[in-house]
PDB file of N, CA and C in Angstrom:
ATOM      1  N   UNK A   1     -14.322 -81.365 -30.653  1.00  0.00           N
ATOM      2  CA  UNK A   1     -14.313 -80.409 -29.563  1.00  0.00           C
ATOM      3  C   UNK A   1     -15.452 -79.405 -29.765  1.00  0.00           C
ATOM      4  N   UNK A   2     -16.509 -78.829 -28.323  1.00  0.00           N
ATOM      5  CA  UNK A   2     -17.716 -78.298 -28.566  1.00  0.00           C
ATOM      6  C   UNK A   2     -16.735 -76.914 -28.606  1.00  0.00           C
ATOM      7  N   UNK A   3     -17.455 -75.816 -29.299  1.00  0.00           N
ATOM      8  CA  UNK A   3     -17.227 -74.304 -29.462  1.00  0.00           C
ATOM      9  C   UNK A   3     -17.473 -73.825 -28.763  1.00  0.00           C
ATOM     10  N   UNK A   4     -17.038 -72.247 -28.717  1.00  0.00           N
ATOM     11  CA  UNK A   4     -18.542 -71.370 -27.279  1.00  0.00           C
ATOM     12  C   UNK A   4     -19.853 -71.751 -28.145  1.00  0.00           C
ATOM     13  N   UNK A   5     -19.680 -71.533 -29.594  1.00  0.00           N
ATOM     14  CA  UNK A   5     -21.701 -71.323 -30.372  1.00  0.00           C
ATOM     15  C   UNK A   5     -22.536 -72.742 -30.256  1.00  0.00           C
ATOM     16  N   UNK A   6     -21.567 -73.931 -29.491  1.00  0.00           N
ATOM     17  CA  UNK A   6     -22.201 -74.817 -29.621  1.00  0.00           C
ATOM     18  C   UNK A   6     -22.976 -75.262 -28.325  1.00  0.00           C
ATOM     19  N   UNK A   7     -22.195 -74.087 -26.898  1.00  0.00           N
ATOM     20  CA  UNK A   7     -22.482 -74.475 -25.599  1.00  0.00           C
ATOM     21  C   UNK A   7     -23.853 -73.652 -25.538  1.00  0.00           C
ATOM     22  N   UNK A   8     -24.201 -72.536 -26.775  1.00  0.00           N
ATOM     23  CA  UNK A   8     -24.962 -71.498 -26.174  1.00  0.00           C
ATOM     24  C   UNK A   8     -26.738 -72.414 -26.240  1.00  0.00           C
ATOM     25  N   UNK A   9     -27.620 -71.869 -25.890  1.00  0.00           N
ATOM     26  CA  UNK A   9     -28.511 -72.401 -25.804  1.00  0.00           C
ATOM     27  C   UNK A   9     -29.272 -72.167 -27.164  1.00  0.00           C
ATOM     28  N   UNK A  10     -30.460 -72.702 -27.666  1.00  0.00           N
ATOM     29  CA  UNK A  10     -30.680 -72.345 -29.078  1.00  0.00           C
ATOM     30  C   UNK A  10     -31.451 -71.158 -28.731  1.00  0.00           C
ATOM     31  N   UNK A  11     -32.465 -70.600 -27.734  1.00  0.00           N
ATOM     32  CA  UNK A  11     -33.378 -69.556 -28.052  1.00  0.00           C
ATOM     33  C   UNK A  11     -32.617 -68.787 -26.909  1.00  0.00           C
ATOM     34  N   UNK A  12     -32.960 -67.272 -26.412  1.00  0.00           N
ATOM     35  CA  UNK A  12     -33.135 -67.005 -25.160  1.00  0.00           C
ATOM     36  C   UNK A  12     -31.888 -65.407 -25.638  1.00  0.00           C
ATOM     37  N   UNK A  13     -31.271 -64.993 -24.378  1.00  0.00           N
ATOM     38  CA  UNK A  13     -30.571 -63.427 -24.497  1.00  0.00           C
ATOM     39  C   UNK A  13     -29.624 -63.787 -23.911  1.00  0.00           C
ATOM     40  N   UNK A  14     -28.072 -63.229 -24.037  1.00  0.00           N
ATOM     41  CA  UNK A  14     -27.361 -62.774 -23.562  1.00  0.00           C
ATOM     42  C   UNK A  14     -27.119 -61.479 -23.293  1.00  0.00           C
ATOM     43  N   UNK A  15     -26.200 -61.087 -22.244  1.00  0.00           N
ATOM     44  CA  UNK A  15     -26.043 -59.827 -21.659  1.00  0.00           C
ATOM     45  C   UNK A  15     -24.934 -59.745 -22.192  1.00  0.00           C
ATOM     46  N   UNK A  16     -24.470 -58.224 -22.115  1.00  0.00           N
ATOM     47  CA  UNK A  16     -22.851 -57.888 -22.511  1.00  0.00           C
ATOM     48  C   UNK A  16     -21.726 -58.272 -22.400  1.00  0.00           C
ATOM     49  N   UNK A  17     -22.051 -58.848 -20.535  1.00  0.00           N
ATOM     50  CA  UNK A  17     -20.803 -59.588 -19.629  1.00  0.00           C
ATOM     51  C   UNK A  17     -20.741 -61.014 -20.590  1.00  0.00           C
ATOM     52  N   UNK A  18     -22.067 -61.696 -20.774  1.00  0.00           N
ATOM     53  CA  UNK A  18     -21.804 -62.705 -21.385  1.00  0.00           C
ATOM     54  C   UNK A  18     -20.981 -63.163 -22.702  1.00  0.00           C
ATOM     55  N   UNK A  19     -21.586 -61.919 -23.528  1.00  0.00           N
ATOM     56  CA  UNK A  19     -20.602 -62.136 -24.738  1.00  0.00           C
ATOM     57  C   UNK A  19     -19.069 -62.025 -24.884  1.00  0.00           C
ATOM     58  N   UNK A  20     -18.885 -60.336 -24.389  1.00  0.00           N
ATOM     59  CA  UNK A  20     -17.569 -60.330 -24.314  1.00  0.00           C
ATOM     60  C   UNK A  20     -16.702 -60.479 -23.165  1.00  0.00           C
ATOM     61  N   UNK A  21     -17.177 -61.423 -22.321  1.00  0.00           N
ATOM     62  CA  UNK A  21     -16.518 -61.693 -21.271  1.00  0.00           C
ATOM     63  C   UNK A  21     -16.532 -61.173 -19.559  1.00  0.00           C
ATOM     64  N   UNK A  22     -16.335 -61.824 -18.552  1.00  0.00           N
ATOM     65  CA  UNK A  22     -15.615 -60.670 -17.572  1.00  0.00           C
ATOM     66  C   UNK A  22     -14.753 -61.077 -16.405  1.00  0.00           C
ATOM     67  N   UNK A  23     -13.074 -60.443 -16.740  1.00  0.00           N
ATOM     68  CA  UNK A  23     -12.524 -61.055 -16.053  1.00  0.00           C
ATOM     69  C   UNK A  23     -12.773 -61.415 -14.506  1.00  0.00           C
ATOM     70  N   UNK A  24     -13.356 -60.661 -13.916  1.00  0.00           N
ATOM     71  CA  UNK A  24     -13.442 -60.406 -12.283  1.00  0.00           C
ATOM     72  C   UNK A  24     -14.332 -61.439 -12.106  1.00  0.00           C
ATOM     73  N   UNK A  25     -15.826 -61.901 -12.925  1.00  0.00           N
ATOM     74  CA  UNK A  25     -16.293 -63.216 -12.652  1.00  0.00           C
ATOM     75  C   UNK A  25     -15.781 -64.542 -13.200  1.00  0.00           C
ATOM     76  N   UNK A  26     -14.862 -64.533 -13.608  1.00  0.00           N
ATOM     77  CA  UNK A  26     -13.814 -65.409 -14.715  1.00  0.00           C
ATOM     78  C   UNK A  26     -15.317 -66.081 -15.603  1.00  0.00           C
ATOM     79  N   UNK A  27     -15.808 -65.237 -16.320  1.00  0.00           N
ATOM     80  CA  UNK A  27     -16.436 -65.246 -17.658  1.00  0.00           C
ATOM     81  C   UNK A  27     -15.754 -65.157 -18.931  1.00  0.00           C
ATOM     82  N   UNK A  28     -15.579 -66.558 -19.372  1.00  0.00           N
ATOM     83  CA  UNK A  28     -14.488 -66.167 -20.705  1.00  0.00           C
ATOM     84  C   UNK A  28     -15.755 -65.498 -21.752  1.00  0.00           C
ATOM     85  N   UNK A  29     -14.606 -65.062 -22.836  1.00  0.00           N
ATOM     86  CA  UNK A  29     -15.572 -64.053 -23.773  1.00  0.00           C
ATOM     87  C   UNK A  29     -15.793 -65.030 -25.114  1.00  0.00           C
ATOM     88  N   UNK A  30     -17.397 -64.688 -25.392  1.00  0.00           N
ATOM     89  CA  UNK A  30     -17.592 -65.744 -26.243  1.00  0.00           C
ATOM     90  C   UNK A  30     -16.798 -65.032 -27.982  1.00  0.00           C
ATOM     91  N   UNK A  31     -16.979 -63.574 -27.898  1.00  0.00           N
ATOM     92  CA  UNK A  31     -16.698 -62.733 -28.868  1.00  0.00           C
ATOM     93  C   UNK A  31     -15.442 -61.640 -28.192  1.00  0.00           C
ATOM     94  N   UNK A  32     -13.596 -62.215 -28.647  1.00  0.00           N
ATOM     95  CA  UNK A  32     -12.986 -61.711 -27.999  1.00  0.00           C
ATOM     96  C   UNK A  32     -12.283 -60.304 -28.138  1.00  0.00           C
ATOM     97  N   UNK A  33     -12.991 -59.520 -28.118  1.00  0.00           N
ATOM     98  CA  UNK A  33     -13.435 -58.285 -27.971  1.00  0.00           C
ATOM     99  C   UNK A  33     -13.438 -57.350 -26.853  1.00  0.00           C
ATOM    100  N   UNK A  34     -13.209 -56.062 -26.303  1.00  0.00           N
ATOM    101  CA  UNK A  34     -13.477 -55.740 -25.694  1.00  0.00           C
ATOM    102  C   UNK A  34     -15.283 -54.850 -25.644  1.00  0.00           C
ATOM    103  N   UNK A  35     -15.417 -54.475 -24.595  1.00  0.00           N
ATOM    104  CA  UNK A  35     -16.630 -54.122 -24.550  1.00  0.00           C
ATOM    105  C   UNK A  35     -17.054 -52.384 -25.366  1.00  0.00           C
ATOM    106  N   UNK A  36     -16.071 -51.884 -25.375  1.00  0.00           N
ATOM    107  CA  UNK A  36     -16.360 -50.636 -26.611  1.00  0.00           C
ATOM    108  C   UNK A  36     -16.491 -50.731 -28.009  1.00  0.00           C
ATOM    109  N   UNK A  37     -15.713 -51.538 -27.927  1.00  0.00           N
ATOM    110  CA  UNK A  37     -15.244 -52.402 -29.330  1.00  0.00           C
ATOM    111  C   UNK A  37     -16.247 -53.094 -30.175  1.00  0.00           C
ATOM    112  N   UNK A  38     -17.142 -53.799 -29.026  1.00  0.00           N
ATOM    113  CA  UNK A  38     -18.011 -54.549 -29.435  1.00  0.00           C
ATOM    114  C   UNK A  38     -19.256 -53.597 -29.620  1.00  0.00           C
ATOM    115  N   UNK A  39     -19.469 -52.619 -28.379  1.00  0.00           N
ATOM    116  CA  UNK A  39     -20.406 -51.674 -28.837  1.00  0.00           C
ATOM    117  C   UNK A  39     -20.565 -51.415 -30.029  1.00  0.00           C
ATOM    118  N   UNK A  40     -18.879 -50.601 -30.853  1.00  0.00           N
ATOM    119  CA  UNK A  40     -18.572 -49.663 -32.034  1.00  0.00           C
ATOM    120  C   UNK A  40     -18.991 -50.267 -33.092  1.00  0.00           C
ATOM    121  N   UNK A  41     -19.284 -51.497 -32.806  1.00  0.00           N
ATOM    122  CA  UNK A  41     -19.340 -52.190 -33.539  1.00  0.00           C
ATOM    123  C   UNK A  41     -20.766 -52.812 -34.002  1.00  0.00           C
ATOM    124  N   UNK A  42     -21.780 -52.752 -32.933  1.00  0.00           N
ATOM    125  CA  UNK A  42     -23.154 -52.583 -33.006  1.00  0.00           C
ATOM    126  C   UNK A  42     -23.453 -51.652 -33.152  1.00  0.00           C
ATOM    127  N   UNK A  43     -22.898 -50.409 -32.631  1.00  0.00           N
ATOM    128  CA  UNK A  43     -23.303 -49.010 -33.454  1.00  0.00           C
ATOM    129  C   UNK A  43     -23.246 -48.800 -35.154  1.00  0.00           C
ATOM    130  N   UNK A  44     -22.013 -48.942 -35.593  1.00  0.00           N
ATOM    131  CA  UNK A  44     -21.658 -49.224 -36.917  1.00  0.00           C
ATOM    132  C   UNK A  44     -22.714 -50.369 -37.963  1.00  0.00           C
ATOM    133  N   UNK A  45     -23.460 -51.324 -36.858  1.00  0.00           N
ATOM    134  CA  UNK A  45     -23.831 -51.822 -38.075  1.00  0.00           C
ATOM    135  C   UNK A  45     -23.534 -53.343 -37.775  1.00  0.00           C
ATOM    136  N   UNK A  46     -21.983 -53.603 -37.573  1.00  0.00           N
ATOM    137  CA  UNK A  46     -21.181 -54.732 -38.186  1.00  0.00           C
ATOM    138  C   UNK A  46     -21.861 -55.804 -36.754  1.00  0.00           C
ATOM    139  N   UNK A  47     -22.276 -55.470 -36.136  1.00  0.00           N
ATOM    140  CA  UNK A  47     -22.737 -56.612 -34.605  1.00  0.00           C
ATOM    141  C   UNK A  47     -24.224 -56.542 -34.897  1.00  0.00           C
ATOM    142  N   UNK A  48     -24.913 -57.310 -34.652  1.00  0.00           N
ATOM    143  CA  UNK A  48     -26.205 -57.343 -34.683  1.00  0.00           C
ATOM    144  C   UNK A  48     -26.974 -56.464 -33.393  1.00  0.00           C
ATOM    145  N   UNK A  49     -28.053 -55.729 -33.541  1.00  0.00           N
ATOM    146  CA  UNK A  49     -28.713 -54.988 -32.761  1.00  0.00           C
ATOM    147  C   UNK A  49     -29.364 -55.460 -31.017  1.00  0.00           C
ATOM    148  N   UNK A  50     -29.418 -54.809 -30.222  1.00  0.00           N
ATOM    149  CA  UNK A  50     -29.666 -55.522 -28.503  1.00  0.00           C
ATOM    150  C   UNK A  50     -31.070 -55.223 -28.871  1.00  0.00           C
ATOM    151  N   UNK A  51     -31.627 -55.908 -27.875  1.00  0.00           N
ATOM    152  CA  UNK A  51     -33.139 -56.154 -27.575  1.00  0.00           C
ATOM    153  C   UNK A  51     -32.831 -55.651 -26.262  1.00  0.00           C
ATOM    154  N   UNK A  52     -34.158 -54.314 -25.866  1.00  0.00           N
ATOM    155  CA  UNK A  52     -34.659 -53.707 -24.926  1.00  0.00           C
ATOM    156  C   UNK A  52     -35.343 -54.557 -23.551  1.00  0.00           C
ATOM    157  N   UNK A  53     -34.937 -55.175 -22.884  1.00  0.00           N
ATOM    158  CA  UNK A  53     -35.693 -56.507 -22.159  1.00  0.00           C
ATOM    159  C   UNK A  53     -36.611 -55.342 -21.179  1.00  0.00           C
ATOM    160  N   UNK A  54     -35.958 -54.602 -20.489  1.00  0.00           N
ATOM    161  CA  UNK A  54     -36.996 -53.837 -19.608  1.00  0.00           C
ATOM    162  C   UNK A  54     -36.189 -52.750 -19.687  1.00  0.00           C
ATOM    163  N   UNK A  55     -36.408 -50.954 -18.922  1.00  0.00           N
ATOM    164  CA  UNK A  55     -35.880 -49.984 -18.899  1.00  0.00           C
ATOM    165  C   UNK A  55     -34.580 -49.758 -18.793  1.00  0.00           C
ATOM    166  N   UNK A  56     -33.515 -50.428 -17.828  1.00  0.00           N
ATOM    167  CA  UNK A  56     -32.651 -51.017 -17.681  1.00  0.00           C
ATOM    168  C   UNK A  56     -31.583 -52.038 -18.461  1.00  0.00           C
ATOM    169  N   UNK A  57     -32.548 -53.139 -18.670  1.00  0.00           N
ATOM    170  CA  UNK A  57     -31.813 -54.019 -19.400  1.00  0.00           C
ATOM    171  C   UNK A  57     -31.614 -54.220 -21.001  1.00  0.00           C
ATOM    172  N   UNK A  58     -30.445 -54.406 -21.539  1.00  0.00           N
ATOM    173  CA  UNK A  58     -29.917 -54.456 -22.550  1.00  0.00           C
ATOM    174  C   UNK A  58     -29.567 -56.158 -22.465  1.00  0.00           C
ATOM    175  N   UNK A  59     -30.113 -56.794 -23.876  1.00  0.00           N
ATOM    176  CA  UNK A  59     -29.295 -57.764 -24.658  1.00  0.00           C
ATOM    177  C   UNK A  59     -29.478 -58.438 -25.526  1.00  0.00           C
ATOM    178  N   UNK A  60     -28.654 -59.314 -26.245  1.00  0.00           N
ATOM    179  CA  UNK A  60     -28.648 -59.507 -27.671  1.00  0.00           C
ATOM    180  C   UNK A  60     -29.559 -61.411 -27.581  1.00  0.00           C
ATOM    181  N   UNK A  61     -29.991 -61.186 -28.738  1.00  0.00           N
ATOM    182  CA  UNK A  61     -30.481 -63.037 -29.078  1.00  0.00           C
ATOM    183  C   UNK A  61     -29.640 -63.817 -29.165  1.00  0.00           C
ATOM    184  N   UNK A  62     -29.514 -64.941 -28.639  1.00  0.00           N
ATOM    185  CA  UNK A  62     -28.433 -65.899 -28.890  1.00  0.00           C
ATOM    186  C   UNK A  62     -28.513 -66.600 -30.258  1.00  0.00           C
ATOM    187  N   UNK A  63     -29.669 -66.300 -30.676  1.00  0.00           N
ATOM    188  CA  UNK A  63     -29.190 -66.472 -32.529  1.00  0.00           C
ATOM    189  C   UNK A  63     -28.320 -65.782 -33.569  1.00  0.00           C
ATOM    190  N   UNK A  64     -28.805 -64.252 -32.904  1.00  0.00           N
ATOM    191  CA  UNK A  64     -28.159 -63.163 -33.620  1.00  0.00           C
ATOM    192  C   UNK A  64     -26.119 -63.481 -32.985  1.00  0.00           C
ATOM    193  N   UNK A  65     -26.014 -63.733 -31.730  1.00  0.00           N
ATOM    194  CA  UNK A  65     -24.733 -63.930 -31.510  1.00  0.00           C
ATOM    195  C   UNK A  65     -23.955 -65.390 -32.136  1.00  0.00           C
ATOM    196  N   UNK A  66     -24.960 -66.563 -32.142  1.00  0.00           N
ATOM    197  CA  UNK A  66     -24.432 -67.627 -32.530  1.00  0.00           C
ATOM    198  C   UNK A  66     -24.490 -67.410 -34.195  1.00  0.00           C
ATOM    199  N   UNK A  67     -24.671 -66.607 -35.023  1.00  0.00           N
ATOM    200  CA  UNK A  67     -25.346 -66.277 -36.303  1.00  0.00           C
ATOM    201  C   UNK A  67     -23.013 -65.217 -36.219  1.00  0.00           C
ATOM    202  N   UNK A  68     -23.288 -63.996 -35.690  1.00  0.00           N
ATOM    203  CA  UNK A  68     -22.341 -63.450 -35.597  1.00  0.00           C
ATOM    204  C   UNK A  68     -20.988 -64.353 -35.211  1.00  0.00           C
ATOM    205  N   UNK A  69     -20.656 -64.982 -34.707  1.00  0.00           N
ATOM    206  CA  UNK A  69     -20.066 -65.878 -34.067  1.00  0.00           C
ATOM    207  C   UNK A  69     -19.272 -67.163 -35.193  1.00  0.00           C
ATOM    208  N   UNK A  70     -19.959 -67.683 -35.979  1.00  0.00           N
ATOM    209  CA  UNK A  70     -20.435 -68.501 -36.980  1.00  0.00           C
ATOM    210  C   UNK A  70     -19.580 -67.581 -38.187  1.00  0.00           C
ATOM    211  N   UNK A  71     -19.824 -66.332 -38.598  1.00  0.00           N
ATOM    212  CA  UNK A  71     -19.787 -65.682 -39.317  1.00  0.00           C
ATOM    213  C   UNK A  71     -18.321 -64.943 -39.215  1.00  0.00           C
ATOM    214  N   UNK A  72     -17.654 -64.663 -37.933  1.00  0.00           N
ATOM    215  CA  UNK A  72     -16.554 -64.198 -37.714  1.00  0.00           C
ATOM    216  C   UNK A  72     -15.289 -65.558 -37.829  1.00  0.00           C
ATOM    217  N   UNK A  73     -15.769 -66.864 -37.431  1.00  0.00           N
ATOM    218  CA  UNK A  73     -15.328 -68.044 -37.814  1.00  0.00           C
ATOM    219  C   UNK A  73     -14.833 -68.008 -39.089  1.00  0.00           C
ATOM    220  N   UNK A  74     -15.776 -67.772 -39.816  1.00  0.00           N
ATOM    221  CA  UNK A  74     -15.707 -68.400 -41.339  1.00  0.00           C
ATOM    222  C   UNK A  74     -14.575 -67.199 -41.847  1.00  0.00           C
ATOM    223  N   UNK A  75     -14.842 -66.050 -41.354  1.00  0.00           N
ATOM    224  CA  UNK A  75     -13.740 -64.680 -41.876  1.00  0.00           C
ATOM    225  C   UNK A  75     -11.964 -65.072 -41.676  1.00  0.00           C
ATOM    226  N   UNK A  76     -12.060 -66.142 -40.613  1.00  0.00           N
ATOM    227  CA  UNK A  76     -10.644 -66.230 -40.254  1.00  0.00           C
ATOM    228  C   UNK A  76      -9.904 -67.374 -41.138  1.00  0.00           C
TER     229      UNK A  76
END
């Protein structure tokens, strides 16, 4: 059976909605988390850092998430 880290693409960004989900577009969450949570958690350190795409946009590498992802696996 494929994972979410196995559907993600190898290079490229995700957005916030993408990672941790969103119910209203029925986006399941790849990291099930809520979205403060997940912030507190890139603030702290423990999530890997967003990439600045333009003034506006915020989001993370899909390495750094499939890397995080991989890594929260192995914790359980």
């Amino acid at each position: 059976m494929a994972t979410a880290a196995h559907k993600l693409p190898e290079t490229g960004f995700l957005r916030i909605w993408q990672i941790v989900g969103d119910s209203k577009k029925k986006i399941p969450a790849l990291i099930p988390v809520g979205r403060t949570t997940f912030l507190n958690r890139v603030r702290e350190g423990t999530y890997p850092a967003p990439v600045k795409l333009t003034e506006r946009t915020t989001a993370w590498r899909v390495e750094d998430i499939r890397a995080l992802i991989e890594k929260i696996g192995g914790a359980a």
